[in-house]
PDB file of N, CA and C in Angstrom:
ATOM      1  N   UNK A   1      14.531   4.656  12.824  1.00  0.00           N
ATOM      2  CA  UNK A   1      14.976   5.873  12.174  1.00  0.00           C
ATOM      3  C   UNK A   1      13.852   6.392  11.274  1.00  0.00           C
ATOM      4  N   UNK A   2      13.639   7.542  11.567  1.00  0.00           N
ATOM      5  CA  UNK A   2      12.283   8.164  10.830  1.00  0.00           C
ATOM      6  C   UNK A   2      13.269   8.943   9.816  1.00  0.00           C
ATOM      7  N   UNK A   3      12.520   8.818   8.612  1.00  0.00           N
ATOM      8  CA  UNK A   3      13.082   9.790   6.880  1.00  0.00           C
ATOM      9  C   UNK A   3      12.404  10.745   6.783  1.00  0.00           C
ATOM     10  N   UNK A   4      12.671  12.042   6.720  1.00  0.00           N
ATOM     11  CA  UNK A   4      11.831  12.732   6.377  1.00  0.00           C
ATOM     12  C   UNK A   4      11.906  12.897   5.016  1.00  0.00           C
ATOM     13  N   UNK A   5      10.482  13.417   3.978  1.00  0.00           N
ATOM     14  CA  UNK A   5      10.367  13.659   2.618  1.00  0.00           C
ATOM     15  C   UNK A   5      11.181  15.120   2.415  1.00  0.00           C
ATOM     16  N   UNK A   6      12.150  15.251   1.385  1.00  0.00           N
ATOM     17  CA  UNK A   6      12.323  16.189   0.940  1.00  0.00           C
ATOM     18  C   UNK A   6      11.660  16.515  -0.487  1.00  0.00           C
ATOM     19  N   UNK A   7      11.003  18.096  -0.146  1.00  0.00           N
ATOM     20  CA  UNK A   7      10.002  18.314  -1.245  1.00  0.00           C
ATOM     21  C   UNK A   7      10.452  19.255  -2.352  1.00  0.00           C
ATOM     22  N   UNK A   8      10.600  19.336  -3.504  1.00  0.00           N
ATOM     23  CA  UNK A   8      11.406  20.443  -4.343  1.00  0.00           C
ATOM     24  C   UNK A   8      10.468  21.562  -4.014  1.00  0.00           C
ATOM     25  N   UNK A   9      11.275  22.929  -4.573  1.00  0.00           N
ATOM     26  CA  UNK A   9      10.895  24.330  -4.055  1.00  0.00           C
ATOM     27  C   UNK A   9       9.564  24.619  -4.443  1.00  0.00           C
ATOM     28  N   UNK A  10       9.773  24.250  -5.976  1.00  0.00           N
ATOM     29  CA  UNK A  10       8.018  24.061  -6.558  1.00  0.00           C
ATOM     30  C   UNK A  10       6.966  23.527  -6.001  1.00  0.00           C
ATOM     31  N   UNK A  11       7.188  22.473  -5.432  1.00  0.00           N
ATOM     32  CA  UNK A  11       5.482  21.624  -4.837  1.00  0.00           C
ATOM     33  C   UNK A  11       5.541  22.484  -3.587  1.00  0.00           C
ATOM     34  N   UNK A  12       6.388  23.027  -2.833  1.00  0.00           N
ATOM     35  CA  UNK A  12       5.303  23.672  -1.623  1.00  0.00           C
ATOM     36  C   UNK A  12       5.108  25.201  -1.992  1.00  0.00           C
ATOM     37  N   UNK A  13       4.328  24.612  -0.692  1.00  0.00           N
ATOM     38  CA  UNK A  13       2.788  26.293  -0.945  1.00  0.00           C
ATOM     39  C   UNK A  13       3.648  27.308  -0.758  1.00  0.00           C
ATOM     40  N   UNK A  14       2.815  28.607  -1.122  1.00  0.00           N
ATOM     41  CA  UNK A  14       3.170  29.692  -1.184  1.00  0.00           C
ATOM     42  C   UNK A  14       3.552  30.734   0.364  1.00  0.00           C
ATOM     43  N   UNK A  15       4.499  31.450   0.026  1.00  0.00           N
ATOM     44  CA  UNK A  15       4.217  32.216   1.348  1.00  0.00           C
ATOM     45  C   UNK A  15       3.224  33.065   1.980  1.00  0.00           C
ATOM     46  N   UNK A  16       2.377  33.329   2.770  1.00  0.00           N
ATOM     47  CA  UNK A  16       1.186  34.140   3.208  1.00  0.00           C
ATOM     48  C   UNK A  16       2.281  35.169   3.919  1.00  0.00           C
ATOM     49  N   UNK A  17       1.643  36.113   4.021  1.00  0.00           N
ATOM     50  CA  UNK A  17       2.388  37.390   5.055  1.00  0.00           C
ATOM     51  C   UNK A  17       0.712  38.069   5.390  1.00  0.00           C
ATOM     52  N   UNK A  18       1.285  38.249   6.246  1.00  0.00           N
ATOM     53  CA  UNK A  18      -0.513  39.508   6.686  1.00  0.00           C
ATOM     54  C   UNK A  18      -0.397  40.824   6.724  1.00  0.00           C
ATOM     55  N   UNK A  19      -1.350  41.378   5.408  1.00  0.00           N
ATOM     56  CA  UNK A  19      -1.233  42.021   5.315  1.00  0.00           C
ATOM     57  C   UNK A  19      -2.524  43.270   5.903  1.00  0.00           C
ATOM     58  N   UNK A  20      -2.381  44.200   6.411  1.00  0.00           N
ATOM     59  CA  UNK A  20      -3.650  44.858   7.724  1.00  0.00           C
ATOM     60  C   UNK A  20      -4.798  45.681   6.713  1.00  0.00           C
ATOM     61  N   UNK A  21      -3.878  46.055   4.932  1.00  0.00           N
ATOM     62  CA  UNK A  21      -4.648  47.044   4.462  1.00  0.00           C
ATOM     63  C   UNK A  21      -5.557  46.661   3.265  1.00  0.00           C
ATOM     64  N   UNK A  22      -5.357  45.081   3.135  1.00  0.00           N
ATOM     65  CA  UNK A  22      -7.011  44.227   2.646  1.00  0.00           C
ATOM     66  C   UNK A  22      -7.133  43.196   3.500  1.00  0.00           C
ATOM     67  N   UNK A  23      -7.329  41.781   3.404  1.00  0.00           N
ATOM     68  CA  UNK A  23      -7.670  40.841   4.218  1.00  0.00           C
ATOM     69  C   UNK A  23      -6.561  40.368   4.736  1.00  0.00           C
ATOM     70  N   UNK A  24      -6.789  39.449   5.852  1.00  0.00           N
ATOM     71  CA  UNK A  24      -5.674  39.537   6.927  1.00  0.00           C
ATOM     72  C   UNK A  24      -4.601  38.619   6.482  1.00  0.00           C
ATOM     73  N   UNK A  25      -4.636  37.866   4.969  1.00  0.00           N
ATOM     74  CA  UNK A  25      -3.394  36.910   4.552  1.00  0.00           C
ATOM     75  C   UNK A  25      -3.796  37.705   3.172  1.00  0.00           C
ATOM     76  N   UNK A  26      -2.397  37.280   2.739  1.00  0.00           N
ATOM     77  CA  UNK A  26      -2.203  37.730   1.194  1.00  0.00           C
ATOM     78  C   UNK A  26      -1.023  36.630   0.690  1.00  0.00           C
ATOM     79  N   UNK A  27      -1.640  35.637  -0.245  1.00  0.00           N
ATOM     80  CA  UNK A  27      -1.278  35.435  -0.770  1.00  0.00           C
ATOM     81  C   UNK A  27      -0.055  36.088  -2.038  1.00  0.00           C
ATOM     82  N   UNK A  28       1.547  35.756  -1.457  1.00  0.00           N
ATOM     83  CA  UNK A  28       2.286  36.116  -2.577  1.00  0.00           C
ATOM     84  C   UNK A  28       3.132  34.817  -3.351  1.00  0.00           C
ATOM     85  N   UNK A  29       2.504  34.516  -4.275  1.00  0.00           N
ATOM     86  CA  UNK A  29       3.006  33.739  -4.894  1.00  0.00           C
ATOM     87  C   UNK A  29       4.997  33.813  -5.267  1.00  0.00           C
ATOM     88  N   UNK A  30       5.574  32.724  -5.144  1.00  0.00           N
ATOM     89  CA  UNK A  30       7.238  32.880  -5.491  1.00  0.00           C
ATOM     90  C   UNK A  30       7.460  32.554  -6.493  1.00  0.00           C
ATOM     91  N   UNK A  31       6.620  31.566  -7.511  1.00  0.00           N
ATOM     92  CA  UNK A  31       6.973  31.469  -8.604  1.00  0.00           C
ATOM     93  C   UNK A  31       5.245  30.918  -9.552  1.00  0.00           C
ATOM     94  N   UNK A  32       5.404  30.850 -10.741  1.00  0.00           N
ATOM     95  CA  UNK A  32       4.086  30.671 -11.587  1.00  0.00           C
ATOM     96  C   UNK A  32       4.415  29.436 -12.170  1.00  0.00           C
ATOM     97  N   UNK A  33       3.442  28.129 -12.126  1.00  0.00           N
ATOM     98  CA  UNK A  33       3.986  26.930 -12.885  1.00  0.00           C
ATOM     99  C   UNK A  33       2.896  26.627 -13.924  1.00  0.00           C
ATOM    100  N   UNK A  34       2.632  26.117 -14.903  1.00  0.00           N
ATOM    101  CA  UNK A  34       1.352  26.016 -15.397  1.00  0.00           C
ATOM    102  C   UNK A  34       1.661  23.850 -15.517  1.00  0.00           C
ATOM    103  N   UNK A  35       0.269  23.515 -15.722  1.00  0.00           N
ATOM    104  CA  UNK A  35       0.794  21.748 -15.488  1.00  0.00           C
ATOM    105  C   UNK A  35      -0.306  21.795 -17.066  1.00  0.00           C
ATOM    106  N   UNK A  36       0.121  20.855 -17.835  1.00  0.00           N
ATOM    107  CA  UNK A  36      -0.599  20.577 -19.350  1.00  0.00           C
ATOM    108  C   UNK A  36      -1.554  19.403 -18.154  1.00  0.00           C
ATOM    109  N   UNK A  37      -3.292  19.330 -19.028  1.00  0.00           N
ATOM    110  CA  UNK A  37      -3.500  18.467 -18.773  1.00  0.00           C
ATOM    111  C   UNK A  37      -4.300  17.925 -19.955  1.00  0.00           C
ATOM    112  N   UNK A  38      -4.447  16.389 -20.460  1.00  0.00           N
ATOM    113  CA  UNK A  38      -5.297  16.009 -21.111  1.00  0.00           C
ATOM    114  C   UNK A  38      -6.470  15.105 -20.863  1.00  0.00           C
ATOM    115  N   UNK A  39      -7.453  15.712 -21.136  1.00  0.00           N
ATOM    116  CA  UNK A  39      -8.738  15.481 -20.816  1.00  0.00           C
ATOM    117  C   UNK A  39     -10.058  14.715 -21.590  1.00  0.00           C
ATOM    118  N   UNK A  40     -10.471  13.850 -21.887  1.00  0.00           N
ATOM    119  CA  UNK A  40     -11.238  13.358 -22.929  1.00  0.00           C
ATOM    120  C   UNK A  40     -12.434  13.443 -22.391  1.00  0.00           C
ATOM    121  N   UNK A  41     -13.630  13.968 -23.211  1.00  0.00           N
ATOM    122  CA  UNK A  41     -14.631  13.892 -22.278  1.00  0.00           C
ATOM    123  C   UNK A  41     -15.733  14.243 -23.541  1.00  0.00           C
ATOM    124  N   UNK A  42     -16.818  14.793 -22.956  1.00  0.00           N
ATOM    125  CA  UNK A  42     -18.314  14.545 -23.835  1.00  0.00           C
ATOM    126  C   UNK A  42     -18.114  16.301 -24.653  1.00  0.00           C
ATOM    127  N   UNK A  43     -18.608  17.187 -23.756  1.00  0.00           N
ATOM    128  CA  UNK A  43     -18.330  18.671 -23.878  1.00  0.00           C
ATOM    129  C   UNK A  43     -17.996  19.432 -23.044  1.00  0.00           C
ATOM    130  N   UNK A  44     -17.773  20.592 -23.711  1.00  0.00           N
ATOM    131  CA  UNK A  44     -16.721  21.643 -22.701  1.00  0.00           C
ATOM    132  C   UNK A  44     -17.719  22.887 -22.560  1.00  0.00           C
ATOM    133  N   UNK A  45     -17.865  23.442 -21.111  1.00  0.00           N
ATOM    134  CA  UNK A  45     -18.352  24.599 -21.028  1.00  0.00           C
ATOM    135  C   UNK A  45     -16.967  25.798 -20.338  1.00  0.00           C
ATOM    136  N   UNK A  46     -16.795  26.946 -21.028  1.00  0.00           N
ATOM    137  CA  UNK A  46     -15.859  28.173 -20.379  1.00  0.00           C
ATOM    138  C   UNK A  46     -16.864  28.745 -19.770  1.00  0.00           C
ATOM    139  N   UNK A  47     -16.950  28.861 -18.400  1.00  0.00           N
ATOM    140  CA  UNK A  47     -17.462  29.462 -17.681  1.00  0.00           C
ATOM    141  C   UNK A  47     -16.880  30.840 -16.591  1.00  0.00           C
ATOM    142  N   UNK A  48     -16.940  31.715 -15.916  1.00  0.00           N
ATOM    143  CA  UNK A  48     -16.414  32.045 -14.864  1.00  0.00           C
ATOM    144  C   UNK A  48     -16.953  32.117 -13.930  1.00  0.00           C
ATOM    145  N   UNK A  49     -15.763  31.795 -12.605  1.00  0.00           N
ATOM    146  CA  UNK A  49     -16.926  31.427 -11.011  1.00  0.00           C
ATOM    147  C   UNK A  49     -17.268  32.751 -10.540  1.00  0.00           C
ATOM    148  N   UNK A  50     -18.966  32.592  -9.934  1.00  0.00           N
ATOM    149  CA  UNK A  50     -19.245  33.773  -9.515  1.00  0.00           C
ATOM    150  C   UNK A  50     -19.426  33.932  -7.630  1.00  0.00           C
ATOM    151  N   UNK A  51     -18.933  34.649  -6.943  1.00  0.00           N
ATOM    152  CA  UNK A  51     -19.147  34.248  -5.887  1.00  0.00           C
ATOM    153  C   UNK A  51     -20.796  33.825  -5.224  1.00  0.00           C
ATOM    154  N   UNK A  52     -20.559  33.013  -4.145  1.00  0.00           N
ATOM    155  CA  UNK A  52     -22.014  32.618  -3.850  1.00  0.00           C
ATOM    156  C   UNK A  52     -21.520  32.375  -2.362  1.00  0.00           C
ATOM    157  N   UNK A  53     -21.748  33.455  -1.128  1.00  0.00           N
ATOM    158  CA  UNK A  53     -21.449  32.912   0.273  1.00  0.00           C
ATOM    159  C   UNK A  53     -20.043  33.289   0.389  1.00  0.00           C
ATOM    160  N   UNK A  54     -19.431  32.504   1.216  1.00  0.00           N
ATOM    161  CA  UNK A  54     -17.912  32.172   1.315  1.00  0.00           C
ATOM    162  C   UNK A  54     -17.062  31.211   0.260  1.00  0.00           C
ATOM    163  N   UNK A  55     -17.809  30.990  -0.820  1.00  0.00           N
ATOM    164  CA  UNK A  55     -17.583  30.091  -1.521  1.00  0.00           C
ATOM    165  C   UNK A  55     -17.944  30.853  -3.108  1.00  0.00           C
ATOM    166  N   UNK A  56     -17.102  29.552  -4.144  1.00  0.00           N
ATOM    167  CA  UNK A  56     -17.341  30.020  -5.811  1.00  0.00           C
ATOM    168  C   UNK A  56     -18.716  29.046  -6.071  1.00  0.00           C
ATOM    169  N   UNK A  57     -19.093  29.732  -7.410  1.00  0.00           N
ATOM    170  CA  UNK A  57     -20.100  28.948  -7.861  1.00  0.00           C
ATOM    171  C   UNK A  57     -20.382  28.796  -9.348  1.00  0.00           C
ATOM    172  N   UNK A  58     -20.446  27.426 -10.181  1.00  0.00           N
ATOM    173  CA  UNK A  58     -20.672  27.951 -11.518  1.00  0.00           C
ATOM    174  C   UNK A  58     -21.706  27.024 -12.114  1.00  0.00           C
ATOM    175  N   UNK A  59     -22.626  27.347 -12.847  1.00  0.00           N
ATOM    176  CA  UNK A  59     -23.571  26.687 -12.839  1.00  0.00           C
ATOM    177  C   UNK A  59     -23.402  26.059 -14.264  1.00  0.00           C
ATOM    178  N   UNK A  60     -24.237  24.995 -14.326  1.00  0.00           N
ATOM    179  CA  UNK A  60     -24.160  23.867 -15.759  1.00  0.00           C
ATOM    180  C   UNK A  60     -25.580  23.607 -16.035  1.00  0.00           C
ATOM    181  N   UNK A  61     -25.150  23.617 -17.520  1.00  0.00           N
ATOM    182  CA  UNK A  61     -27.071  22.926 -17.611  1.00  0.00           C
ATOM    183  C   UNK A  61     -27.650  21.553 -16.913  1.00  0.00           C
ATOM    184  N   UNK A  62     -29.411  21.657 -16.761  1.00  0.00           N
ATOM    185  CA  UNK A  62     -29.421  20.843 -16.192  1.00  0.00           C
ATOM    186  C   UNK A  62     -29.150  19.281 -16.535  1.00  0.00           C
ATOM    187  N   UNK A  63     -28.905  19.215 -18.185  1.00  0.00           N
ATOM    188  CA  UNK A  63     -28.970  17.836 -18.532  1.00  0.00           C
ATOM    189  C   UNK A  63     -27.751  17.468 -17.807  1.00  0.00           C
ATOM    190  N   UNK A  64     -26.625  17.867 -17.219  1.00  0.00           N
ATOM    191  CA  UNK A  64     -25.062  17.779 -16.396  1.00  0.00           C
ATOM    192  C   UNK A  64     -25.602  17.063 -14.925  1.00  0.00           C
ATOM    193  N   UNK A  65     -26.638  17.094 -14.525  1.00  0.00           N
ATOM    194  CA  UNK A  65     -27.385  16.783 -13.190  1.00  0.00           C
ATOM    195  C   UNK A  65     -26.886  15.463 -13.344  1.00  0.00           C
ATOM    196  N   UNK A  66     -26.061  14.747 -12.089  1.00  0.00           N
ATOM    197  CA  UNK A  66     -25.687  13.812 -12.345  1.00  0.00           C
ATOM    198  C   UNK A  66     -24.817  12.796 -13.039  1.00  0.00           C
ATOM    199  N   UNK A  67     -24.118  13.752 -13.788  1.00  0.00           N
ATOM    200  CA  UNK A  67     -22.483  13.382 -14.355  1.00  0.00           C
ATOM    201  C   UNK A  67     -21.382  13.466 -13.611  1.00  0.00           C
ATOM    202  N   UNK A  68     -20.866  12.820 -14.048  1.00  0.00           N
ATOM    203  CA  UNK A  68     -19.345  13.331 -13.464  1.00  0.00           C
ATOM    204  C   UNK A  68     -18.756  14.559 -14.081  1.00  0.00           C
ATOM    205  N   UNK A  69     -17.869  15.295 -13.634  1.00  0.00           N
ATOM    206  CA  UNK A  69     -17.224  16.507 -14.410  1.00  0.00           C
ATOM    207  C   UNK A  69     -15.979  17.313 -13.650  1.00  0.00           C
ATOM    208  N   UNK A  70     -15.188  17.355 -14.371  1.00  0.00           N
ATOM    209  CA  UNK A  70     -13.539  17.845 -13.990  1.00  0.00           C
ATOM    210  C   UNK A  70     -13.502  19.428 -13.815  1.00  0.00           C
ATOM    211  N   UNK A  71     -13.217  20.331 -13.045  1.00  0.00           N
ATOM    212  CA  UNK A  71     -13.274  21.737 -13.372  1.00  0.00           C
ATOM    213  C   UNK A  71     -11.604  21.740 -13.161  1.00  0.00           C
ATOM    214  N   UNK A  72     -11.149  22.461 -13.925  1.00  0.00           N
ATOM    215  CA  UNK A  72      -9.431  23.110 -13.881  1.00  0.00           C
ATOM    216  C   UNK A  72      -9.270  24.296 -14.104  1.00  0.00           C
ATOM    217  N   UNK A  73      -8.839  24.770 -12.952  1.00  0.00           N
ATOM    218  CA  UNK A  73      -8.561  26.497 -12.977  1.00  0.00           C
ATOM    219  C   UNK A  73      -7.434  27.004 -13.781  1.00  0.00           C
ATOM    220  N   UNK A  74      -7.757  27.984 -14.331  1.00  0.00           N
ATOM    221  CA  UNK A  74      -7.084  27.849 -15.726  1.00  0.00           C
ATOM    222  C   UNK A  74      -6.247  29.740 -15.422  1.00  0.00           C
ATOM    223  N   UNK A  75      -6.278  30.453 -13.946  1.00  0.00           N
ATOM    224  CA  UNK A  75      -5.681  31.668 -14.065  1.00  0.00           C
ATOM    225  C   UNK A  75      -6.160  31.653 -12.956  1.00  0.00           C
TER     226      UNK A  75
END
């Protein structure tokens, strides 16, 4: 007998619909959750991502070359 997981409404993803008059999915979010997180660490940079390609990009000084480091999207 296989169980399947039942997942509350919150943890799954959002609905996409396609939309023809910007890019071909559009994200519409059904609801907004925010999660607290606590973080201990050395220092904090506020940055914003700038695009680079198909992809985000945000740059750190170089003494960061080789650390570890957490990014959390914050909006």
């Amino acid at each position: 007998m296989i169980i399947e997981p039942r997942w509350p409404v919150e943890m799954m993803a959002p609905k996409r619909e396609q939309n023809p008059d910007t890019s071909p999915f559009v994200e519409e979010p059904q609801f907004i959750r925010k999660t607290k997180f606590e973080v201990y660490g050395e220092e904090l940079i506020e940055k914003e991502v700038k695009q680079s390609g198909n992809s985000g990009r945000v740059y750190l000084p170089p003494e960061w070359v080789g650390k570890h480091v957490k990014i959390i999207r914050i909006e």
